[in-house]
PDB file of N, CA and C in Angstrom:
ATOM      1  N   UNK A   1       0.843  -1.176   0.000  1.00  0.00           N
ATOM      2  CA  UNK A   1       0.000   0.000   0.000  1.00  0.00           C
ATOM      3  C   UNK A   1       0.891   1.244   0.000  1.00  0.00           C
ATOM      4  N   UNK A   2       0.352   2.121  -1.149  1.00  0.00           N
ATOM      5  CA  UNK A   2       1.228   3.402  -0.933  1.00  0.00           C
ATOM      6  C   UNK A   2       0.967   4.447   0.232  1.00  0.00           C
ATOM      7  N   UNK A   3       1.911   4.983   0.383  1.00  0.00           N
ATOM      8  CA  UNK A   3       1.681   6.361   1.259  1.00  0.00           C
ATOM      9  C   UNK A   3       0.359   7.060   1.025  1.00  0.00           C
ATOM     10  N   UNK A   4       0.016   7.614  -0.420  1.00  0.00           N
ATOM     11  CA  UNK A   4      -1.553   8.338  -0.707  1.00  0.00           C
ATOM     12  C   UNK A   4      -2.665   7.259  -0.263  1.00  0.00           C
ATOM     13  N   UNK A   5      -2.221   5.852  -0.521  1.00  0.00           N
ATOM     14  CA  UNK A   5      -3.628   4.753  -0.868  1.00  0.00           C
ATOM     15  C   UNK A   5      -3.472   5.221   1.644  1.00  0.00           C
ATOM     16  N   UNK A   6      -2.892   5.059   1.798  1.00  0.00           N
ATOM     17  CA  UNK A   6      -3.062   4.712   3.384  1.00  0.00           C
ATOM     18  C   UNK A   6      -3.509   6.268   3.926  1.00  0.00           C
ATOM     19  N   UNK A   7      -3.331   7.729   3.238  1.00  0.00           N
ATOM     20  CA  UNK A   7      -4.016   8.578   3.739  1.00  0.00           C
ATOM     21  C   UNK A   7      -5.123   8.498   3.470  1.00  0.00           C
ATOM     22  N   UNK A   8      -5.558   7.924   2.170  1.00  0.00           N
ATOM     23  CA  UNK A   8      -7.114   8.044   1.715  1.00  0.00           C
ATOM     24  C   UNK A   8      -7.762   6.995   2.993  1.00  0.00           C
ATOM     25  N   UNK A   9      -7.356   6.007   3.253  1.00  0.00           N
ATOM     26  CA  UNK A   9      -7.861   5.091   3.935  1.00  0.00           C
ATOM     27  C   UNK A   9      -8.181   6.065   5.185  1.00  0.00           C
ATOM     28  N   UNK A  10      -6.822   6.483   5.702  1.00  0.00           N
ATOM     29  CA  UNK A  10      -6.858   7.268   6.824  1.00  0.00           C
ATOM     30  C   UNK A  10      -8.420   8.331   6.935  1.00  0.00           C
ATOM     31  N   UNK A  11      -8.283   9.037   5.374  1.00  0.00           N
ATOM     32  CA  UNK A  11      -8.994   9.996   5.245  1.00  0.00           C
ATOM     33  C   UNK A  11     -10.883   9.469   5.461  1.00  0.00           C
ATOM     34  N   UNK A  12     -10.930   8.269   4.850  1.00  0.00           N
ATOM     35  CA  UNK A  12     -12.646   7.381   4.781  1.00  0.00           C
ATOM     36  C   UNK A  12     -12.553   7.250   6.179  1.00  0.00           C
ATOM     37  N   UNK A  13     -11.302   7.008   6.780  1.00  0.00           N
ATOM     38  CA  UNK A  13     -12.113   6.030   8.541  1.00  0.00           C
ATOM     39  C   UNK A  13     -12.532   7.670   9.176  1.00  0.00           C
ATOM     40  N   UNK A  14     -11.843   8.441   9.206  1.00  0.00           N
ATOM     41  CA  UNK A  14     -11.877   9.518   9.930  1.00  0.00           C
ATOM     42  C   UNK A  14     -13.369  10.176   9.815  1.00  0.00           C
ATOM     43  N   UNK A  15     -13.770   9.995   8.349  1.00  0.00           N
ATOM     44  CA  UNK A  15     -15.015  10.531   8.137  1.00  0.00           C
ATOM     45  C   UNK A  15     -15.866   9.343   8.649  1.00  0.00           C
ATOM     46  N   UNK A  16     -15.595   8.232   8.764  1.00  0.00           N
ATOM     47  CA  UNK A  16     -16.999   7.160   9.554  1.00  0.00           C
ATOM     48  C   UNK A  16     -17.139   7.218  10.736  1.00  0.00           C
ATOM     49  N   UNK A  17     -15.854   7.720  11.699  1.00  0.00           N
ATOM     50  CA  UNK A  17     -16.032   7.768  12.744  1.00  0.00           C
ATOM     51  C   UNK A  17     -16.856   8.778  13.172  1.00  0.00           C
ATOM     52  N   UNK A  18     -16.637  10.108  12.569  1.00  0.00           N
ATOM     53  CA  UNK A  18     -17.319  11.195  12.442  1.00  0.00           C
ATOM     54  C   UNK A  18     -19.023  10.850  12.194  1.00  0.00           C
ATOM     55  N   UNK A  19     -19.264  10.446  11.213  1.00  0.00           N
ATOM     56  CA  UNK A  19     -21.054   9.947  10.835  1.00  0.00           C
ATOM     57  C   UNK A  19     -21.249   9.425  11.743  1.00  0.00           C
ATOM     58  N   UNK A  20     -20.725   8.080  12.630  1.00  0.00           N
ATOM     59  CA  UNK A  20     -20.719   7.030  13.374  1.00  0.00           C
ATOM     60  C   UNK A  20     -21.478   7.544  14.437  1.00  0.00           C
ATOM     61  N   UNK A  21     -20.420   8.479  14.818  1.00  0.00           N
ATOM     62  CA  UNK A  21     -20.542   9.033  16.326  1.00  0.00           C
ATOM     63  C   UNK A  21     -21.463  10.181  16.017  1.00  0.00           C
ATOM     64  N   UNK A  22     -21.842  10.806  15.317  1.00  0.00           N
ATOM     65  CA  UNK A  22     -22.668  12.067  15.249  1.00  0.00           C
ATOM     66  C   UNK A  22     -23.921  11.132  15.056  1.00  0.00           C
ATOM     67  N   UNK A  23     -24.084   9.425  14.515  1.00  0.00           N
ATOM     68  CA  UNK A  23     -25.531   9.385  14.358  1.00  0.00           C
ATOM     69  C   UNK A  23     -26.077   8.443  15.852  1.00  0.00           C
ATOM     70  N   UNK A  24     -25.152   8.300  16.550  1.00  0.00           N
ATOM     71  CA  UNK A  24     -25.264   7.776  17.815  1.00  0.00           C
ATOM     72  C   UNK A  24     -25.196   8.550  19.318  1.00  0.00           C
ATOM     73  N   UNK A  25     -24.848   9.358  18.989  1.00  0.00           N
ATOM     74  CA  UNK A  25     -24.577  10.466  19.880  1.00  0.00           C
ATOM     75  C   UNK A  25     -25.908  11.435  19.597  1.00  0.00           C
ATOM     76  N   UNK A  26     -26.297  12.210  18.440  1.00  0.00           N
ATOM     77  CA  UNK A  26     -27.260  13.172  18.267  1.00  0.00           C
ATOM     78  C   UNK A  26     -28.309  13.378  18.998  1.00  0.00           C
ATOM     79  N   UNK A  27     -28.767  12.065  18.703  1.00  0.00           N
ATOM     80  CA  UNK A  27     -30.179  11.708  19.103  1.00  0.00           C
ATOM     81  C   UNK A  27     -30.725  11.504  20.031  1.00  0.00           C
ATOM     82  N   UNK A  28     -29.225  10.936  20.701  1.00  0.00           N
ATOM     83  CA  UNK A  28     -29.877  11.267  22.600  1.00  0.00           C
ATOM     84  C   UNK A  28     -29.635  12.310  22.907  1.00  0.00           C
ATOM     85  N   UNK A  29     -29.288  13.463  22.783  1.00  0.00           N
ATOM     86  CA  UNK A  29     -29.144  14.870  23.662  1.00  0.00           C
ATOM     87  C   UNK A  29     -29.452  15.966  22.742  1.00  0.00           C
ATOM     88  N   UNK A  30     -30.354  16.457  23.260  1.00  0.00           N
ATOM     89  CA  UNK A  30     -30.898  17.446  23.026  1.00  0.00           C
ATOM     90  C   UNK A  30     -30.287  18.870  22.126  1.00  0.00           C
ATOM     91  N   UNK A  31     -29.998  19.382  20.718  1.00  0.00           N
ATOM     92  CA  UNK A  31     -30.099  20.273  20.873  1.00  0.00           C
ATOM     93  C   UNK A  31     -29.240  21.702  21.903  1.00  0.00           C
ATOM     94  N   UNK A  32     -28.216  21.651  21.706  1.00  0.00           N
ATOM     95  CA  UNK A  32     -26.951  22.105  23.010  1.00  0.00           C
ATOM     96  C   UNK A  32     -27.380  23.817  22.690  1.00  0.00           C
ATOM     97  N   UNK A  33     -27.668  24.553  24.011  1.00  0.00           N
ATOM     98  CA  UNK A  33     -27.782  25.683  23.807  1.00  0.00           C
ATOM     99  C   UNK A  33     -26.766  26.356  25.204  1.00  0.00           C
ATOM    100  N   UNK A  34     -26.292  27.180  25.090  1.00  0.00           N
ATOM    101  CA  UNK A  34     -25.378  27.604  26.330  1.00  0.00           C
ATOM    102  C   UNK A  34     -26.051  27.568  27.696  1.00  0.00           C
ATOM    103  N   UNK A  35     -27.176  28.537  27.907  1.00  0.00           N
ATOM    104  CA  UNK A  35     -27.676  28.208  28.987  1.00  0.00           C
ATOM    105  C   UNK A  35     -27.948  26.193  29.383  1.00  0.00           C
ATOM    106  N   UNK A  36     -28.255  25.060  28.298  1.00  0.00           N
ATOM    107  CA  UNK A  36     -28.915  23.992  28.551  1.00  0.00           C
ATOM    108  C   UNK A  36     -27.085  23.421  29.027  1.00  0.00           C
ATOM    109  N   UNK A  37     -26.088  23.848  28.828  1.00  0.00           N
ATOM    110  CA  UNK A  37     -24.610  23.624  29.304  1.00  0.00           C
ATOM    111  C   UNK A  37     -24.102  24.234  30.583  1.00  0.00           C
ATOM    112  N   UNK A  38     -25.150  24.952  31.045  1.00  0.00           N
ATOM    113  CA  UNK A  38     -24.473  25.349  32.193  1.00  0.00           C
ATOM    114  C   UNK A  38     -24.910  24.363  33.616  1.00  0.00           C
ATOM    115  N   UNK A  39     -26.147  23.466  33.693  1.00  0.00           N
ATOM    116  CA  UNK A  39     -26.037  22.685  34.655  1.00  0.00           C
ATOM    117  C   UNK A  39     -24.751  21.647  34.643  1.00  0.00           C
ATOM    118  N   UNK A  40     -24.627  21.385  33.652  1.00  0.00           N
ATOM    119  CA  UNK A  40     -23.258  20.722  33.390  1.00  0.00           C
ATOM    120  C   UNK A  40     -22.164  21.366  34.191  1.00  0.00           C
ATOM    121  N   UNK A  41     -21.498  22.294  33.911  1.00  0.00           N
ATOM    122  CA  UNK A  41     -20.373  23.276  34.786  1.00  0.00           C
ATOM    123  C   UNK A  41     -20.738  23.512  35.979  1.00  0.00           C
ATOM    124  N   UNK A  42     -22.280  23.869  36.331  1.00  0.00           N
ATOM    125  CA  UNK A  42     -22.512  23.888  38.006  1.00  0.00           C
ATOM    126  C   UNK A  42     -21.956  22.587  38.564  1.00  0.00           C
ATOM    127  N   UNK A  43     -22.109  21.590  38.191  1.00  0.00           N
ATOM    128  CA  UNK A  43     -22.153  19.818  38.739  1.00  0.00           C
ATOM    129  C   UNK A  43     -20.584  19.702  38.771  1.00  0.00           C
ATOM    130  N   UNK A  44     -19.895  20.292  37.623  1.00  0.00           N
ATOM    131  CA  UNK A  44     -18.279  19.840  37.790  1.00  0.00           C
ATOM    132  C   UNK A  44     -17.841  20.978  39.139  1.00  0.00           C
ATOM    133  N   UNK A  45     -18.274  22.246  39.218  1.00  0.00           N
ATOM    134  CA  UNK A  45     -17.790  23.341  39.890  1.00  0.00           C
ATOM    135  C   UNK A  45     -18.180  22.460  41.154  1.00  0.00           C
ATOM    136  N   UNK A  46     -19.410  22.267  40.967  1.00  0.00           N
ATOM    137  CA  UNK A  46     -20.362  21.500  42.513  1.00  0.00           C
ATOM    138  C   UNK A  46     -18.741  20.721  43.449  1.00  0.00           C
ATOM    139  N   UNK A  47     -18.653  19.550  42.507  1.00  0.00           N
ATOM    140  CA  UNK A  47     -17.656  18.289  42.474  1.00  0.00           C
ATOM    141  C   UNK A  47     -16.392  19.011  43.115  1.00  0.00           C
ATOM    142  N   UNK A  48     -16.113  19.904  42.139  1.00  0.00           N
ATOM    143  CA  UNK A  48     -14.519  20.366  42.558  1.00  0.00           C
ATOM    144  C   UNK A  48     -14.644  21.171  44.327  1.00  0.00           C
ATOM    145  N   UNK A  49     -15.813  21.697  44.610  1.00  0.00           N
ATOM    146  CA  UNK A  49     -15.974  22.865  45.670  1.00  0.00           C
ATOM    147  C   UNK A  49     -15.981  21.419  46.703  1.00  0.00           C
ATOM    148  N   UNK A  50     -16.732  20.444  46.074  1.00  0.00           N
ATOM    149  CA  UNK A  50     -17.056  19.513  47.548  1.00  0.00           C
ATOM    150  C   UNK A  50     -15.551  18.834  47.774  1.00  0.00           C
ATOM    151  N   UNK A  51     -14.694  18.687  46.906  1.00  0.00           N
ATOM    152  CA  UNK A  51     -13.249  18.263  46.874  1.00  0.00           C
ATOM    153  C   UNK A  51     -12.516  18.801  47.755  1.00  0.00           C
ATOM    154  N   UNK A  52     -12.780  19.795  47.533  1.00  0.00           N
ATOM    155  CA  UNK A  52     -11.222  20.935  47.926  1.00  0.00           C
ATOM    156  C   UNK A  52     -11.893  21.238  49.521  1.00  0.00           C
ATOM    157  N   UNK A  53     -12.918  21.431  49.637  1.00  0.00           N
ATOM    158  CA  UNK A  53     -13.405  21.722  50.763  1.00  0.00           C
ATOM    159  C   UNK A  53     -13.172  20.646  51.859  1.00  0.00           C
ATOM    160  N   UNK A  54     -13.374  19.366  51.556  1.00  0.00           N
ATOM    161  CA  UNK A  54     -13.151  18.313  52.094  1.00  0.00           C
ATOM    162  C   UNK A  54     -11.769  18.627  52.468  1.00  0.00           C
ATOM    163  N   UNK A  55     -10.714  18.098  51.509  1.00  0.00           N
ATOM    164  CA  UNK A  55      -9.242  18.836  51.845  1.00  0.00           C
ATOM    165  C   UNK A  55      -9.213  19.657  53.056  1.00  0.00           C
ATOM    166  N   UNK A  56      -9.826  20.813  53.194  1.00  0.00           N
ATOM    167  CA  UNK A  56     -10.064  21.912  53.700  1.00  0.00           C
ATOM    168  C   UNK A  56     -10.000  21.462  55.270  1.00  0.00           C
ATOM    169  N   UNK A  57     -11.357  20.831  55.283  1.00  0.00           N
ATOM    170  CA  UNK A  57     -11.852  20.602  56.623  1.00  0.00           C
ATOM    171  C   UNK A  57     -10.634  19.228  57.360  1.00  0.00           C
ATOM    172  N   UNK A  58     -10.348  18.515  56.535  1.00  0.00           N
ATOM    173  CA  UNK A  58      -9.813  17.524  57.069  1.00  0.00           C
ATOM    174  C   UNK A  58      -8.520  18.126  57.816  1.00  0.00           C
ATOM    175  N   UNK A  59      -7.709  19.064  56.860  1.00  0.00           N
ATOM    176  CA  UNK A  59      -6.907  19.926  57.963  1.00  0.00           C
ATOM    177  C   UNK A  59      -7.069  20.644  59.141  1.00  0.00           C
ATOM    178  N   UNK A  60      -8.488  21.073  59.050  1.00  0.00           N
ATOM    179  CA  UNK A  60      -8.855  21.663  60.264  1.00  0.00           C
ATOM    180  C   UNK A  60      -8.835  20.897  61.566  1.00  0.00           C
ATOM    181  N   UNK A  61      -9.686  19.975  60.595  1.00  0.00           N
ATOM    182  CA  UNK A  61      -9.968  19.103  62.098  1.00  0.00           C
ATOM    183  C   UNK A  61      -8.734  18.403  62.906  1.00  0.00           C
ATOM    184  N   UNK A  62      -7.616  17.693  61.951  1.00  0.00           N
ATOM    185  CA  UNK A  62      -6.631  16.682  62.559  1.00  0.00           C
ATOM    186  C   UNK A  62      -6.137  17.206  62.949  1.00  0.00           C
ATOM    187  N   UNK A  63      -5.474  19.470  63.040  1.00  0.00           N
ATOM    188  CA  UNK A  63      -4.172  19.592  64.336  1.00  0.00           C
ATOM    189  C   UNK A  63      -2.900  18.838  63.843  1.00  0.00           C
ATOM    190  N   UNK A  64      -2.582  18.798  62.543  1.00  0.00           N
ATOM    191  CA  UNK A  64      -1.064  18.497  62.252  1.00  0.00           C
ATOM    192  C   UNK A  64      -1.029  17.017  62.184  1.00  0.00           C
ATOM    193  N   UNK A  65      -2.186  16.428  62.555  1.00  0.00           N
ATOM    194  CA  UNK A  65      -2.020  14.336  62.035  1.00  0.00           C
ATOM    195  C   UNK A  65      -2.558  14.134  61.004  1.00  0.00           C
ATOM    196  N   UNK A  66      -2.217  13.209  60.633  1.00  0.00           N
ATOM    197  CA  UNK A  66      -2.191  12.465  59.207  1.00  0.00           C
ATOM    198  C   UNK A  66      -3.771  11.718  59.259  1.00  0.00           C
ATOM    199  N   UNK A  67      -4.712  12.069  58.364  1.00  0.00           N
ATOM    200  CA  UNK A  67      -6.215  11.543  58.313  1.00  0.00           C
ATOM    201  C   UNK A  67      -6.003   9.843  58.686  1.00  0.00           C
ATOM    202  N   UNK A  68      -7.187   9.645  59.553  1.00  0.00           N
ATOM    203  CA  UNK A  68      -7.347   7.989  59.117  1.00  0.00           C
ATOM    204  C   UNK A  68      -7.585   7.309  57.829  1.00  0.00           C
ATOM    205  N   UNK A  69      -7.366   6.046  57.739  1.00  0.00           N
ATOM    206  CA  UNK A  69      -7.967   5.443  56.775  1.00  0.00           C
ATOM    207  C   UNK A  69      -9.413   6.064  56.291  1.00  0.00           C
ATOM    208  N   UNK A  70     -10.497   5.878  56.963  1.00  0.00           N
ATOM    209  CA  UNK A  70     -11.918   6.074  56.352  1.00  0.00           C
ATOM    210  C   UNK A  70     -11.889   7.491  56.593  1.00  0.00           C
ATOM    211  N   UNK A  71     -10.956   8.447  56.783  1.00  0.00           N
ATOM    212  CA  UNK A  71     -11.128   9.839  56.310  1.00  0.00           C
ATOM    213  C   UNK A  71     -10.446  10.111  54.865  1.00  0.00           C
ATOM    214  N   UNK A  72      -9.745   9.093  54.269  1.00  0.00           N
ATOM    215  CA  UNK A  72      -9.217   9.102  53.576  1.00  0.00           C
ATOM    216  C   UNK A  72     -10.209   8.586  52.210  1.00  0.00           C
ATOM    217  N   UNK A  73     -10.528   7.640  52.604  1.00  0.00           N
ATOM    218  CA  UNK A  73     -11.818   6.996  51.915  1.00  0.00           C
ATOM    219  C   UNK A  73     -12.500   7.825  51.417  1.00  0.00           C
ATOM    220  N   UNK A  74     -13.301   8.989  52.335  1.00  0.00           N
ATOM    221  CA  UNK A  74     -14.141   9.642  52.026  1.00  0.00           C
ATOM    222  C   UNK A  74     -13.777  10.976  51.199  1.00  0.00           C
ATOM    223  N   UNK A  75     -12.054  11.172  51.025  1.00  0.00           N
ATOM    224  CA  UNK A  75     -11.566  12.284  50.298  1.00  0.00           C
ATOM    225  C   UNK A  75     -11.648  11.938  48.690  1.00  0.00           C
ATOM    226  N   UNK A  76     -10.844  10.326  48.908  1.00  0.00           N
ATOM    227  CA  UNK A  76     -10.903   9.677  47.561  1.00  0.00           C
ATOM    228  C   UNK A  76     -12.437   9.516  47.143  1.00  0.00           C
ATOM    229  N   UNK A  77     -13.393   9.258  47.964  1.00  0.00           N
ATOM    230  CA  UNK A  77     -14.619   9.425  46.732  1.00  0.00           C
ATOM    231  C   UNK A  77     -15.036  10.457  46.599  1.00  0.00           C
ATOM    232  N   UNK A  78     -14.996  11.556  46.971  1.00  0.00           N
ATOM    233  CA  UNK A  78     -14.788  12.784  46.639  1.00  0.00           C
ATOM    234  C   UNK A  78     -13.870  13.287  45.361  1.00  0.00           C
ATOM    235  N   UNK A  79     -13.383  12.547  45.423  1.00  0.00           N
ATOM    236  CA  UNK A  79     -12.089  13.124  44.196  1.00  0.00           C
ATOM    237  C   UNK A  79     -12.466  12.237  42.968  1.00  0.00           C
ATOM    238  N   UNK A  80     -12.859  11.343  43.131  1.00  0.00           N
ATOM    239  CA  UNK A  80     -13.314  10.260  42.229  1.00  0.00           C
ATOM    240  C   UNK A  80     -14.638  10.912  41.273  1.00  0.00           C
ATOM    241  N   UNK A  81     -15.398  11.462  41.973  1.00  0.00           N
ATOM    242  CA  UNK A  81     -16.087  11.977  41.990  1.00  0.00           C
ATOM    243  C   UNK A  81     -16.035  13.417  41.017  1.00  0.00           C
ATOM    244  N   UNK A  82     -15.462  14.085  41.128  1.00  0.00           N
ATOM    245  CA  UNK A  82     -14.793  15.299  40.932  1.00  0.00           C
ATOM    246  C   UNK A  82     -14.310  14.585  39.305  1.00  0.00           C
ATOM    247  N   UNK A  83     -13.384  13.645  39.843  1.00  0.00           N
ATOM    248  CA  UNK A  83     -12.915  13.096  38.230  1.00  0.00           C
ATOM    249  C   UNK A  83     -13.639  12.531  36.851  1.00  0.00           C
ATOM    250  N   UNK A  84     -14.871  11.833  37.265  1.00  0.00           N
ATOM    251  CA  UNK A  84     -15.227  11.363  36.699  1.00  0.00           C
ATOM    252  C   UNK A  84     -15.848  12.269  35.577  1.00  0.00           C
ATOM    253  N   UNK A  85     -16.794  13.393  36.941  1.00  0.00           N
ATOM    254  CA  UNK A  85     -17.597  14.862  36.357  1.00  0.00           C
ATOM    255  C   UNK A  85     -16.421  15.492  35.138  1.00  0.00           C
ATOM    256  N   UNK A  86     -15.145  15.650  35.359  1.00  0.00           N
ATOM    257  CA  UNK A  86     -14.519  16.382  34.941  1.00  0.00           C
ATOM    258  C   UNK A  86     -14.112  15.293  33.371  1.00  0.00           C
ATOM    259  N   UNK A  87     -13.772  14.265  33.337  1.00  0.00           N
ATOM    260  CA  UNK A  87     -13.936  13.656  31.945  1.00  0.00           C
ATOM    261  C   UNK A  87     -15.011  13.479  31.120  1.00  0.00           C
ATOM    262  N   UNK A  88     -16.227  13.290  31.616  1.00  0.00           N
ATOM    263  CA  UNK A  88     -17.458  13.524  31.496  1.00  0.00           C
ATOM    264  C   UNK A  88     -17.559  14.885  30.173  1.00  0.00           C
ATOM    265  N   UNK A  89     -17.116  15.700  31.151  1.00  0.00           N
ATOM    266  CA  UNK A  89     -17.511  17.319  30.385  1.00  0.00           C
ATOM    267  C   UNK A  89     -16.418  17.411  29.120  1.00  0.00           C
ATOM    268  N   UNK A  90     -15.462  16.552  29.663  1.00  0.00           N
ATOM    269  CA  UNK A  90     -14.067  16.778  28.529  1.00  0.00           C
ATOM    270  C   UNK A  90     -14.845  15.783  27.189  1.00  0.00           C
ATOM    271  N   UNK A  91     -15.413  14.840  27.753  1.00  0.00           N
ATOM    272  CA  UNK A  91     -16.059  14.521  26.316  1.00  0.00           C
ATOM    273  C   UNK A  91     -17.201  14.681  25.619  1.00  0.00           C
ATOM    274  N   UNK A  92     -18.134  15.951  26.502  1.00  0.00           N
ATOM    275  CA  UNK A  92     -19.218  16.556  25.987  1.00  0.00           C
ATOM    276  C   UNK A  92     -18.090  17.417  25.295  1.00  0.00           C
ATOM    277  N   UNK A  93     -16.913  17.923  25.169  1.00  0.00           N
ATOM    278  CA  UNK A  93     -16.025  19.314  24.858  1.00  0.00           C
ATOM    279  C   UNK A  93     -16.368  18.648  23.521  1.00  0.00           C
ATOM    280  N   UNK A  94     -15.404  17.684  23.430  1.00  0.00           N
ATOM    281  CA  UNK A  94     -14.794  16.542  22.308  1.00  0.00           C
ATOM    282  C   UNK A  94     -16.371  16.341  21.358  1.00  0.00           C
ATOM    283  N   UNK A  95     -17.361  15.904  21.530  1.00  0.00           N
ATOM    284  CA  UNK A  95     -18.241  15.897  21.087  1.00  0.00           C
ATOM    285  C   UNK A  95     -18.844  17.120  20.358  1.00  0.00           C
ATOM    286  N   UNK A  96     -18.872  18.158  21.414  1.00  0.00           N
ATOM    287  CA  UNK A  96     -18.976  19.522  20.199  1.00  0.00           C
ATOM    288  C   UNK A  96     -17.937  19.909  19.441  1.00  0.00           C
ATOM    289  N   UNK A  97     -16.563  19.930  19.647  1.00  0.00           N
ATOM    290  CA  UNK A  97     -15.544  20.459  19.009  1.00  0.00           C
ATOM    291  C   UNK A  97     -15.867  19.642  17.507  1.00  0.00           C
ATOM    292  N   UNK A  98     -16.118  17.709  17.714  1.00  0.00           N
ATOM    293  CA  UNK A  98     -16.100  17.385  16.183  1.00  0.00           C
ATOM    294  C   UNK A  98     -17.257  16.857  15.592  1.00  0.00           C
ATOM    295  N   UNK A  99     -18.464  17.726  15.924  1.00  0.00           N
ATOM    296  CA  UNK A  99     -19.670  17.945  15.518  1.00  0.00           C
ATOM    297  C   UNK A  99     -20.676  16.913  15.355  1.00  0.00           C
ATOM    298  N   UNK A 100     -20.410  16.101  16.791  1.00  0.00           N
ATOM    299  CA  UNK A 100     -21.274  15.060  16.704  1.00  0.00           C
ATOM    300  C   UNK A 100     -22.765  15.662  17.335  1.00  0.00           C
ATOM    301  N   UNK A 101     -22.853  16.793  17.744  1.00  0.00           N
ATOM    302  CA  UNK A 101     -23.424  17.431  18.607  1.00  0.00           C
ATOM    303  C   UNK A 101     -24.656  18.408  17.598  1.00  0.00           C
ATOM    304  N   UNK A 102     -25.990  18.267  17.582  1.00  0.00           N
ATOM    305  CA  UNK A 102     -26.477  19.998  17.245  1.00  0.00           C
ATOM    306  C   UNK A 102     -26.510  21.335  18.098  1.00  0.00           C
ATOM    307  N   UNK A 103     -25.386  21.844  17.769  1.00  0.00           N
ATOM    308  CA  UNK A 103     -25.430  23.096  18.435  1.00  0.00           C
ATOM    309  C   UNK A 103     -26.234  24.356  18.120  1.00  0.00           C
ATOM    310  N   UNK A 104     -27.098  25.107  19.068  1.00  0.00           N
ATOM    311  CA  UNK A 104     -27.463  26.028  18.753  1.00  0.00           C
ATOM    312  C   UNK A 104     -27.100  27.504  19.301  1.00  0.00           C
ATOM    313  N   UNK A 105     -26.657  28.302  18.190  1.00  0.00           N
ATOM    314  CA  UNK A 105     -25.360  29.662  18.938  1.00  0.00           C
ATOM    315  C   UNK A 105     -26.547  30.282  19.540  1.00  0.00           C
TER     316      UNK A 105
END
């Protein structure tokens, strides 16, 4: 296979993935309008505030010791938490950036 025959190839998959995902993706979500994106960013902001805050308090409370185990527990699902929200939104990004999405400006 030549160099051109393997971009064209390159060039067909790129566009199926594109149809693929825009005809599987579309149809469940609504129509994207800025305001209908902002419960989205409240929920990650939500995630990150309950994170850091946690952090927060856990210093308060221990006086210079090192959290227990199940205070620890409860930071990591917190953060887990936080993470998941935050890839989540990175692939609603990904989804509008390559127009699997109907956006309305």
């Amino acid at each position: 296979m030549s160099e051109l025959d393997i971009n064209r190839l390159l060039l067909q998959f790129e566009k199926a993935v594109r149809e693929i995902n825009r005809e599987e993706i579309n149809p469940k979500i609504p129509e994207l309008k800025l305001e209908g994106l902002n419960p989205v960013v409240q929920m990650v902001a939500r995630a990150r505030a309950r994170y850091l805050k946690g952090l927060f308090d856990l210093s308060n409370v221990l006086d210079g010791e090192l959290p227990a185990p199940e205070q620890i527990k409860k930071l990591k699902s917190l953060r887990e938490t936080y993470e998941e929200l935050v890839e989540a939104s990175k692939a609603l990004e990904t989804a509008i950036e390559r127009g699997y999405l109907d956006v309305h400006a």
